[in-house]
Every structure is written in C-alpha cells, then in structure tokens.
Protein backbone atom coordinates (compact mmCIF):
# COMPACT_ATOMS: atom_id res chain seq x y z
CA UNK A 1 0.00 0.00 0.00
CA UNK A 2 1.45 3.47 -0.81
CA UNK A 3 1.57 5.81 1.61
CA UNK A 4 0.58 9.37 0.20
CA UNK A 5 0.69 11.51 3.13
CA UNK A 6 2.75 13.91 1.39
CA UNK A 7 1.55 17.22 0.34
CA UNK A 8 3.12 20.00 -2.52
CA UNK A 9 1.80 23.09 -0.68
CA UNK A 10 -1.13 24.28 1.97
CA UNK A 11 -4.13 25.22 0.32
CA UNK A 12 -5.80 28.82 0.86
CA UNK A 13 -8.99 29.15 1.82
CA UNK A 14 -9.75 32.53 1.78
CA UNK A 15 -12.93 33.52 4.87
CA UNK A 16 -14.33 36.60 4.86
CA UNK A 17 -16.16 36.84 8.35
CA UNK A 18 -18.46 39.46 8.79
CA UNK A 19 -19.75 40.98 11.86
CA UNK A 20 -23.61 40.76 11.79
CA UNK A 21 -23.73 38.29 14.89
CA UNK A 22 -22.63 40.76 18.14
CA UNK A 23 -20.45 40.26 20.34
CA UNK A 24 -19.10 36.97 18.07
CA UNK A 25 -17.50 36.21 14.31
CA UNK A 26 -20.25 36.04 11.66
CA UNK A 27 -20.01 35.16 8.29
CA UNK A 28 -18.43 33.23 6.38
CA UNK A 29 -18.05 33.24 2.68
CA UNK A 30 -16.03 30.66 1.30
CA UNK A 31 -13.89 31.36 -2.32
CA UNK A 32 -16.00 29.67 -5.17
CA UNK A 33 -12.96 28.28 -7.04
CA UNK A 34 -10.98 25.23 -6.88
CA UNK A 35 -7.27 27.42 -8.10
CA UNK A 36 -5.89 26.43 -4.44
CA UNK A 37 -5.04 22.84 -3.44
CA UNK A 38 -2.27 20.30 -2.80
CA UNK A 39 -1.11 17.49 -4.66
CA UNK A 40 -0.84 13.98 -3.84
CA UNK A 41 1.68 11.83 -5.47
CA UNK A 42 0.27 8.63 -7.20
CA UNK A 43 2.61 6.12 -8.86
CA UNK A 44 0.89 3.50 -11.09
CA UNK A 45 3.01 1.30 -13.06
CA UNK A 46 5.59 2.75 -14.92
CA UNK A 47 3.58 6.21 -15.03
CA UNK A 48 3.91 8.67 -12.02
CA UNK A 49 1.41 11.75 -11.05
CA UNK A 50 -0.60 13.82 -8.84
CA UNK A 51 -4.02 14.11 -8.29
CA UNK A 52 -4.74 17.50 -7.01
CA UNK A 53 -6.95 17.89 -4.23
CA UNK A 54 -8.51 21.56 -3.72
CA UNK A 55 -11.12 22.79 -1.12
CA UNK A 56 -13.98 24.92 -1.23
CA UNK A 57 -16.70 26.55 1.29
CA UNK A 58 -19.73 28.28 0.18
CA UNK A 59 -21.55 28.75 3.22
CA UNK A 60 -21.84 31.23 6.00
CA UNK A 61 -19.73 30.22 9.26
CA UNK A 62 -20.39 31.33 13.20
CA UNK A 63 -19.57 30.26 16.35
CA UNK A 64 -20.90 26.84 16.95
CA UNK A 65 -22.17 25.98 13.14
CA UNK A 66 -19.86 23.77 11.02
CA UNK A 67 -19.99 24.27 7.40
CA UNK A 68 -19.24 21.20 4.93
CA UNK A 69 -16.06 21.93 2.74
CA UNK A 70 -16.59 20.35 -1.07
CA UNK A 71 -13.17 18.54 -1.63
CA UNK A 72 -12.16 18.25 -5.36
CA UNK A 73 -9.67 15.70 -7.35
CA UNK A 74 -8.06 16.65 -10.52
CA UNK A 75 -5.99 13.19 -11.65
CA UNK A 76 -3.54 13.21 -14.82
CA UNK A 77 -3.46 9.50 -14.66
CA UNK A 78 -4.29 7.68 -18.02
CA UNK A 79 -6.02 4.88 -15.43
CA UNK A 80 -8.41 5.46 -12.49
CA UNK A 81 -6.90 5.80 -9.00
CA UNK A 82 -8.61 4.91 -5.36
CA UNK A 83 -8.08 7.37 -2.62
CA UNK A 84 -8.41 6.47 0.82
CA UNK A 85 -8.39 8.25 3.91
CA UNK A 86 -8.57 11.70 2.73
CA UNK A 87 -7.78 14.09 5.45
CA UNK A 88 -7.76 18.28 6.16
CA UNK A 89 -5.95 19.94 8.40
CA UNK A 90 -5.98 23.55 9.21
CA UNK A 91 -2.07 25.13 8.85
CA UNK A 92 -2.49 28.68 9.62
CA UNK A 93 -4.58 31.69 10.18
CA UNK A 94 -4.44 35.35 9.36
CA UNK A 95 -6.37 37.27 11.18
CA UNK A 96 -5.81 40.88 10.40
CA UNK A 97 -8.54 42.14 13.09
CA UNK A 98 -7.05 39.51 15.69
CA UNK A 99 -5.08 42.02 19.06
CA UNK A 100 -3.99 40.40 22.26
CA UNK A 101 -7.52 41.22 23.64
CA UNK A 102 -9.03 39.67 20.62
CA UNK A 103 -7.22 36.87 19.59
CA UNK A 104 -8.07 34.71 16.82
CA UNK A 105 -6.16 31.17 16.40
CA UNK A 106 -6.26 27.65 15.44
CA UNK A 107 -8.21 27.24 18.87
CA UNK A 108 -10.97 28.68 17.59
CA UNK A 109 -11.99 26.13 15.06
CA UNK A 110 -11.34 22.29 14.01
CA UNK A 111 -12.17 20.64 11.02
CA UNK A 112 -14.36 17.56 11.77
CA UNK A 113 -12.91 14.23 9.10
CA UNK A 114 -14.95 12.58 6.36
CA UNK A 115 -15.55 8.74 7.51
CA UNK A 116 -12.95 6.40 5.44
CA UNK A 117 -13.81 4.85 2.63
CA UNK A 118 -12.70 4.03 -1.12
CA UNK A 119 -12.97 7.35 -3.34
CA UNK A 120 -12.54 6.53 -7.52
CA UNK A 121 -10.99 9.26 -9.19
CA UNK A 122 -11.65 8.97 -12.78
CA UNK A 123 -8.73 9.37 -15.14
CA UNK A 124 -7.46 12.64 -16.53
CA UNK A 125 -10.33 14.61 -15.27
CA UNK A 126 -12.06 16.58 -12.61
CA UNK A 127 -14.35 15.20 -9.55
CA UNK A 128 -15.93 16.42 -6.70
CA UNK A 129 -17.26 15.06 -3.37
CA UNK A 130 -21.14 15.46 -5.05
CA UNK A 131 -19.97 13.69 -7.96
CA UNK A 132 -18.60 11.03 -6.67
CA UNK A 133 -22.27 10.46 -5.07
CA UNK A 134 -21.16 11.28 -1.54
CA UNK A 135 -23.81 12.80 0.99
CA UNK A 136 -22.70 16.01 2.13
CA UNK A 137 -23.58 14.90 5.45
CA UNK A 138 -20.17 13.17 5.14
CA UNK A 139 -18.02 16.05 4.02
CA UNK A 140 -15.11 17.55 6.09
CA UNK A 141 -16.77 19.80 8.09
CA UNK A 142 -15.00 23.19 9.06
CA UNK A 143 -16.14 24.04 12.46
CA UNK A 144 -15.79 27.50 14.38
CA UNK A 145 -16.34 26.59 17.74
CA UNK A 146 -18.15 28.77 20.20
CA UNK A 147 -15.87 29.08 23.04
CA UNK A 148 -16.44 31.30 26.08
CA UNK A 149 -14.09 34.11 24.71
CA UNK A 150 -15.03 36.90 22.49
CA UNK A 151 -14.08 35.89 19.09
CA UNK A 152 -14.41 39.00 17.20
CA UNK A 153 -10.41 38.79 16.02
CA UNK A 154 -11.83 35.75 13.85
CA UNK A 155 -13.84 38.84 11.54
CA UNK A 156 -12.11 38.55 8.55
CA UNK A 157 -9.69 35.45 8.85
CA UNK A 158 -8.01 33.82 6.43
CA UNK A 159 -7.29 29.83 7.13
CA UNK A 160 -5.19 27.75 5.30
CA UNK A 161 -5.90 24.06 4.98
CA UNK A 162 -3.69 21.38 3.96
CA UNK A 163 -4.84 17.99 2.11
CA UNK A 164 -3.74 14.66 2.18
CA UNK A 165 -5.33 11.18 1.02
CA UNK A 166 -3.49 7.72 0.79
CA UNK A 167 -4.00 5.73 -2.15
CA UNK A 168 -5.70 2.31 -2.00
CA UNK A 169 -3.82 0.04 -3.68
CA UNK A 170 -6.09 -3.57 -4.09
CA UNK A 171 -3.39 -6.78 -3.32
C-alpha cells in the first residue's frame, strides 16, 4: 500500500467573516474556485502523477455551526486511482482584526474528518465530493467553535488548509 501523506503546498482558503452576529465572528463566505489545493503523489506502473486535491466553502460560518467543505480531485493518470483516507488539516490563520484582547487562532476552530472509505478518481479529469455520489452529510466539516471568549479577532480570517489522502492500492 502506498503511503501518500505527502503534500506540494497548503491550500488557501480565503474567509471573509463578517460581523452581523454581536459580540461573536459572523459570516463566512467561502472562495468559489478550486485554483488552491495540494497534490498527492500517485505512482501507477511505470507512469507517475498527482491528483490534485482543492477545497472549497460556500456557506456562512459562526460560532458553533460547522460548514461542509466540497473537496475536489483533478488526476492526470491515463487509469483510475482509489483514494483512501482523505484528510484536512488547518495550517495557519491570518487574522488581520485579531489584538492580544481579541485573539483569533487555530483554537478557535477544528475541522471535523470525512468517515474512510474508497474514493474513484476517474482518469485525466475533474471530480468532486457530489460527484462522486457522496452525501454532504459526510463532508469535512469546518467548524468555528463557540468558546467562552469573544471571538471578534476571527472577523475577517483567512485559514489555510492542507490535504492529504493515501491511495488504495487492491493486493
């Protein structure tokens, strides 16, 4: 089984968080493109590649709501390729509002895992989550949690996410 942990670069997810919930972090507005992602090395054969995995959120995010993030899978591969275990991680905030008496950091949110299971990227094309027929129900989830703190250094964050799936390899 090879082991595809490794990752070309963190993906950006830009957040916009508004302010229309007081007191707390509103918002959040998710960019609608799939330009940002990491690749995961997949050898097959004598041919190597990547299948690039990118990361989207479209919905709005507050304290205590989690918001499903639509993973996507670009493979060069002149065969089809099974993913397994695909995982997100959050890497880093910016928080440009975020002072000492308003921090903002990775303690403020957690991404909850999809559940493991066998994901068929079709060769040399794009696929998402939806079109692979899973229920959003079982998404990665990007939570915000609502902890006791005022959170308002979270308006306007920026997180960056990193991606990483093994490949299943049949024996």
């Amino acid at each position: 089984m090879a082991d595809l942990r490794r990752t070309a670069l963190a993906a950006l997810l830009a957040l916009a968080l508004g302010s229309d919930v007081p007191g707390a972090a509103g918002r959040l507005v998710g960019s609608p493109t799939h330009r940002h992602g990491d690749s995961v090395r997949v050898a097959s054969g004598h041919r190597a590649g990547r299948v690039r995995i990118t990361g989207t959120v479209r919905w709005g995010l507050r304290p205590g709501i989690s918001v499903p993030i639509q993973i996507g899978f670009l493979s060069p591969s002149p065969r089809p390729v099974n993913l397994r275990r695909v995982r997100v991680s959050i890497v880093g905030i910016a928080a440009p509002r975020a002072d000492a008496a308003h921090p903002c950091t990775t303690a403020d949110f957690w991404v909850r895992q999809m559940p493991r299971r066998s994901l068929p990227i079709p060769a040399g094309r794009y696929v998402d989550l939806a079109g692979l027929g899973m229920s959003i129900e079982d998404w990665p989830q990007l939570v915000m949690r609502n902890r006791p703190v005022n959170q308002d250094g979270c308006q306007g964050a920026s997180l960056s996410l990193r991606y990483r799936a093994r490949r299943w390899v049949h024996r």
